[in-house]
Protein backbone atom coordinates (compact mmCIF):
# COMPACT_ATOMS: atom_id res chain seq x y z
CA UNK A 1 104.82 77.29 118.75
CA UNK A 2 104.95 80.89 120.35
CA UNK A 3 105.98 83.60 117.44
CA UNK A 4 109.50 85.31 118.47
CA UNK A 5 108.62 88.96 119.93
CA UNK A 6 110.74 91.98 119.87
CA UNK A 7 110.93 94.25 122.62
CA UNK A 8 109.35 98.18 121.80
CA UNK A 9 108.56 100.93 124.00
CA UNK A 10 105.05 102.08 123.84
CA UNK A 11 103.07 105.56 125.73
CA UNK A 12 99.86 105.03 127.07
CA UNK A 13 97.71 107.35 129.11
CA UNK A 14 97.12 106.77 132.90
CA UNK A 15 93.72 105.93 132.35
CA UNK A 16 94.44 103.12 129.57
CA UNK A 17 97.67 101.91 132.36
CA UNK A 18 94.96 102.05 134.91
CA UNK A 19 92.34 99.70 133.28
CA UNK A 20 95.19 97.79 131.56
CA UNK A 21 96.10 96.95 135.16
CA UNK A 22 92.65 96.09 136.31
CA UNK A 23 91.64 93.74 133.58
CA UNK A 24 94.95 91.95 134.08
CA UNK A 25 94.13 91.17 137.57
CA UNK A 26 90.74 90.24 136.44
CA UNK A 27 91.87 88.19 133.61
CA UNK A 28 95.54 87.50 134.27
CA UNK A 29 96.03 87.80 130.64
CA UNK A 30 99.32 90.00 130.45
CA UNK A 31 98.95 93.51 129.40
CA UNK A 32 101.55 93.06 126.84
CA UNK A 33 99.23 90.30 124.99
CA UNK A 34 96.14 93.03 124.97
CA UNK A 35 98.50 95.45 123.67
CA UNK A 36 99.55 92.89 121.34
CA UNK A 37 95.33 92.41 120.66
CA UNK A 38 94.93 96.32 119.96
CA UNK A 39 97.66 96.63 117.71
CA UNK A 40 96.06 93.60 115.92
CA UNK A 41 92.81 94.75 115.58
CA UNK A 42 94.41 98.15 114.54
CA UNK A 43 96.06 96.50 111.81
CA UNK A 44 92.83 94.08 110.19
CA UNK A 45 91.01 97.58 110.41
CA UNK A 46 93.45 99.32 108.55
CA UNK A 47 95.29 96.84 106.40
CA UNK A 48 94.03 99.36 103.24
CA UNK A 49 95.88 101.24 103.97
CA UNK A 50 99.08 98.78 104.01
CA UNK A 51 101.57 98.62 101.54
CA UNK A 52 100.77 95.78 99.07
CA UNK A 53 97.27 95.88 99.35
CA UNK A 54 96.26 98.24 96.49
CA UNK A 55 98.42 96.17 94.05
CA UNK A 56 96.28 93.08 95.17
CA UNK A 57 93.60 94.44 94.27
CA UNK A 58 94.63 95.75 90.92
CA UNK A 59 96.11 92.11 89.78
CA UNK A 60 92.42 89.84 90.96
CA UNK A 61 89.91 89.55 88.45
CA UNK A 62 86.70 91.30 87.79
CA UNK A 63 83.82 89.48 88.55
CA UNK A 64 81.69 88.90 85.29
């Protein structure tokens, strides 16, 4: 089952429009689902940095 989206407005450079464009009419994967991809990636790279995260940490045991 497809998650529910919700509609954003995002600013991308003509260059990054330009290949979005191309690789969709490589691919015809819509742009919106590589955006989605990006932000994705963005988020496992960075999910430090996430609210949460350092408490995680704090509560799982030491290794002996």
């Amino acid at each position: 089952m497809a998650r529910k989206k919700i509609s954003t407005t995002v600013y991308i450079t003509p260059e990054q429009s330009e290949l979005l464009k191309a690789l969709h009419e490589r691919t015809k994967v819509p742009i919106a689902e590589y955006i989605r991809q990006g932000i994705d990636l963005m988020l496992e790279r960075e999910k430090h940095n996430l609210p949460g995260q350092q408490q995680l940490l704090l509560n799982m045991p030491r290794p002996q």
